[in-house]
C-alpha atoms as a PDB file:
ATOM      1  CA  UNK A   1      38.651   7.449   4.295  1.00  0.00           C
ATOM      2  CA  UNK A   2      35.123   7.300   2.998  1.00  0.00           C
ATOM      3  CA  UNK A   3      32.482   9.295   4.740  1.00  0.00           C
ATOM      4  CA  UNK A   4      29.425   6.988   5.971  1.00  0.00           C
ATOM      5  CA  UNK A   5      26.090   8.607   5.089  1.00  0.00           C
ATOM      6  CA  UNK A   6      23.883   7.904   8.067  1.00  0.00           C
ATOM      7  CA  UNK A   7      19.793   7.078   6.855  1.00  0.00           C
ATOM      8  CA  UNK A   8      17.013   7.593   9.019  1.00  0.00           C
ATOM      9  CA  UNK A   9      14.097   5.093   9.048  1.00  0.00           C
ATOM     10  CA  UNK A  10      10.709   6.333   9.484  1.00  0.00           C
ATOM     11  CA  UNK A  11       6.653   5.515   9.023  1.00  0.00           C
ATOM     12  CA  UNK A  12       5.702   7.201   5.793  1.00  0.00           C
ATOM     13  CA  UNK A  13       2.447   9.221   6.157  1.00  0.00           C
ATOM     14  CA  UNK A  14      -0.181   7.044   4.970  1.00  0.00           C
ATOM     15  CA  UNK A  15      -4.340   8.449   4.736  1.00  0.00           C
ATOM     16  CA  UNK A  16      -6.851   5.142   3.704  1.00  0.00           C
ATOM     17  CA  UNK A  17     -10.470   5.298   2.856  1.00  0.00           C
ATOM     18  CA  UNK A  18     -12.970   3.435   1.321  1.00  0.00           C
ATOM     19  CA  UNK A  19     -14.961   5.251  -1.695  1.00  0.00           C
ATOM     20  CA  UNK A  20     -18.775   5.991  -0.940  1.00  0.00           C
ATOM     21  CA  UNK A  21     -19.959   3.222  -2.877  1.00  0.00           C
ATOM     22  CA  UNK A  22     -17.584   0.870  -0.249  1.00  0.00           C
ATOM     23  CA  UNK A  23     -16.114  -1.085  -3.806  1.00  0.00           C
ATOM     24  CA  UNK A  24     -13.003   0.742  -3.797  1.00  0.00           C
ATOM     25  CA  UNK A  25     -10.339   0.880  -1.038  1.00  0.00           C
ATOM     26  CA  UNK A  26      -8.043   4.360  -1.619  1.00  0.00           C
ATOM     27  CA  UNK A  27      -4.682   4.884   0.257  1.00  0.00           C
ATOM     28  CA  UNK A  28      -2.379   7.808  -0.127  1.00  0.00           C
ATOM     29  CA  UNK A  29       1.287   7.174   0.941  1.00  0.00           C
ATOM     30  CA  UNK A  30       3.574  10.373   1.209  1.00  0.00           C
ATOM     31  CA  UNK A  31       7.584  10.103   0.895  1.00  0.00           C
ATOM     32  CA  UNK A  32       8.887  13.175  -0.014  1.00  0.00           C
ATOM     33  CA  UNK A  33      11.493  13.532  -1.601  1.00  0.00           C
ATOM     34  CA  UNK A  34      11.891   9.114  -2.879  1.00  0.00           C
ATOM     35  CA  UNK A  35      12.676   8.397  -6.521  1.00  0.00           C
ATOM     36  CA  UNK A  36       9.617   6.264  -8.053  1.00  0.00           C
ATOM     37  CA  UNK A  37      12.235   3.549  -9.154  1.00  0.00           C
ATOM     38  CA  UNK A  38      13.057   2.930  -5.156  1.00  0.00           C
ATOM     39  CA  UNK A  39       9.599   2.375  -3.840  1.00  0.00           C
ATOM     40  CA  UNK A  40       8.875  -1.133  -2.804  1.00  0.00           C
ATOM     41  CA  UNK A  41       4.900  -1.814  -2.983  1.00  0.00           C
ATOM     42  CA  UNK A  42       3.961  -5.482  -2.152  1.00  0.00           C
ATOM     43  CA  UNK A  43       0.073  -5.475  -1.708  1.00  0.00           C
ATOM     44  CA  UNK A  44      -1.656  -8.510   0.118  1.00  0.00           C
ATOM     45  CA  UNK A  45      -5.783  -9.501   0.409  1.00  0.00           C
ATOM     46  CA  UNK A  46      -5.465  -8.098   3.671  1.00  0.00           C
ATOM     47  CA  UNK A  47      -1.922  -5.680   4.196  1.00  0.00           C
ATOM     48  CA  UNK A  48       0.134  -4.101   2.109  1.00  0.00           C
ATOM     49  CA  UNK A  49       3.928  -3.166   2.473  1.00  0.00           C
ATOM     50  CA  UNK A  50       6.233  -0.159   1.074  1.00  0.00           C
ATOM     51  CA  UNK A  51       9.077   1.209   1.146  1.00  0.00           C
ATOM     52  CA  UNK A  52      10.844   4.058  -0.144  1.00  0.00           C
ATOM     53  CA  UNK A  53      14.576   5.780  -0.426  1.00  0.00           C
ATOM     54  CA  UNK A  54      15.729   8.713  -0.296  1.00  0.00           C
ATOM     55  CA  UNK A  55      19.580  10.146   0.281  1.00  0.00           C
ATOM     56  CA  UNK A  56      19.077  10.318   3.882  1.00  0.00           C
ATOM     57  CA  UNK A  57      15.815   8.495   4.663  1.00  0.00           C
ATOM     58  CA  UNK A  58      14.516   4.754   4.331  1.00  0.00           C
ATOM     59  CA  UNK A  59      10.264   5.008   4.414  1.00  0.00           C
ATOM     60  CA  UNK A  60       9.020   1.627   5.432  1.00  0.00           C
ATOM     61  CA  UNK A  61       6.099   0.260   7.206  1.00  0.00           C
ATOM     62  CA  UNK A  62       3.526  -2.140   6.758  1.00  0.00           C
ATOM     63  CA  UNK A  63      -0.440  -2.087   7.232  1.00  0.00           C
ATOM     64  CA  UNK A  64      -3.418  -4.115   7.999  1.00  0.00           C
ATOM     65  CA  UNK A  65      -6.343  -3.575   5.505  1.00  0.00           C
ATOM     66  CA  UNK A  66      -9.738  -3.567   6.893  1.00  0.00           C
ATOM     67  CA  UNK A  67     -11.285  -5.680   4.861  1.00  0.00           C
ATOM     68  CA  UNK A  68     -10.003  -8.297   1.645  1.00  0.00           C
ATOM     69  CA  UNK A  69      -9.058  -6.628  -1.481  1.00  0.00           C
ATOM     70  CA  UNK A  70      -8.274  -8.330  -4.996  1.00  0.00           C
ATOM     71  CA  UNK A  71      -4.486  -7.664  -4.481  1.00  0.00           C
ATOM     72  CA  UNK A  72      -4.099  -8.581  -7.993  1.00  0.00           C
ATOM     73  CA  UNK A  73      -5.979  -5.710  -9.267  1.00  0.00           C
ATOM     74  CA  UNK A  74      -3.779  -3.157  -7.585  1.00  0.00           C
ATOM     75  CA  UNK A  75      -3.012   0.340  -9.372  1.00  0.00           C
ATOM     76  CA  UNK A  76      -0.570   3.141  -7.922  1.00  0.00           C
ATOM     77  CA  UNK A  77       0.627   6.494  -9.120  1.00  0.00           C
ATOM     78  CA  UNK A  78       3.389   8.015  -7.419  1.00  0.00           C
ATOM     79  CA  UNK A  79       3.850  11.934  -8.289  1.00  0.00           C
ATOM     80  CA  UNK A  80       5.152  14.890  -6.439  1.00  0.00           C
ATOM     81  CA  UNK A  81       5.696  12.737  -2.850  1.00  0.00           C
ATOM     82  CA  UNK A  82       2.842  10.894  -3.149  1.00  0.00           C
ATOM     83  CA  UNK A  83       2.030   7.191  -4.072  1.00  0.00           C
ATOM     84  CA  UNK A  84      -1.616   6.745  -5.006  1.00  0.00           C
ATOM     85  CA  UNK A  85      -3.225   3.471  -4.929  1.00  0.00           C
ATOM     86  CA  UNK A  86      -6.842   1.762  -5.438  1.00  0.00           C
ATOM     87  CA  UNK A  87      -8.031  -1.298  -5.022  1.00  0.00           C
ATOM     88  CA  UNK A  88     -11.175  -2.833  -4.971  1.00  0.00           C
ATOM     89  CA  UNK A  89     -12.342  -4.573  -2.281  1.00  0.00           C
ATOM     90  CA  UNK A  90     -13.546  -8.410  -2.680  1.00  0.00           C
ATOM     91  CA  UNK A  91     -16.837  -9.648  -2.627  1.00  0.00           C
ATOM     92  CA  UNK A  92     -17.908 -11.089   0.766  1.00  0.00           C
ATOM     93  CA  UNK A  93     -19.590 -14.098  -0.942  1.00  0.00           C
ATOM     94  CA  UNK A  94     -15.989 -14.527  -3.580  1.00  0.00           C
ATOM     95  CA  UNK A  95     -14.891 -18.027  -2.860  1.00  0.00           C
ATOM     96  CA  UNK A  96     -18.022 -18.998  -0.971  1.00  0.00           C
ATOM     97  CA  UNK A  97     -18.966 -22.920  -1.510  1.00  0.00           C
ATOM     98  CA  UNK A  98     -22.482 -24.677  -1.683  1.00  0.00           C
ATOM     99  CA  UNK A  99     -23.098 -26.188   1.316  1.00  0.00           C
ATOM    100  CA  UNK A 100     -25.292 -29.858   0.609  1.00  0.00           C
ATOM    101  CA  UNK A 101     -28.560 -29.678   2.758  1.00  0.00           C
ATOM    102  CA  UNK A 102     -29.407 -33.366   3.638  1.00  0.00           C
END
């Protein structure tokens, strides 16, 4: 008879902020404990999702972003627990059209 492990899912601990300058959108996401090679980080204009394993514990949760960031352009460091990641935010006028005056 195999013995069933039982996981706990839970929020990880996440701290966002935009850099002074307001180019630059920071977010710290900690999950003690995870291997790097089990996080999950799918990052969106507008939300991002992760999620993490551990023996015991599933981390998972998903978040709005205040404003659009250039998903694309995404960087994240995950040491000790943590999973750092910057982004920049996009510019307000990016995809803006010229409107015809008649």
């Amino acid at each position: 008879m195999s013995e069933s492990k039982e996981k706990y899912i839970v929020s990880p601990e996440i701290c966002a902020w935009a850099d002074d300058e307001h180019d630059n959108y920071h977010i710290e996401i900690t999950m003690p404990g995870v291997e790097k090679d089990t996080i999950i980080l799918k990052m969106h204009e507008d939300s991002f999702f992760i999620k993490g394993e551990t023996d015991n514990t599933v981390y998972v949760g998903s978040y709005a972003i205040c404003c659009p960031v250039n998903a694309e352009k995404s960087k994240a460091i995950y040491k000790n627990g943590i999973l750092k990641v910057d982004v920049t935010f996009k510019d307000h006028m990016e995809g803006a059209i010229d409107v015809p005056i008649q």
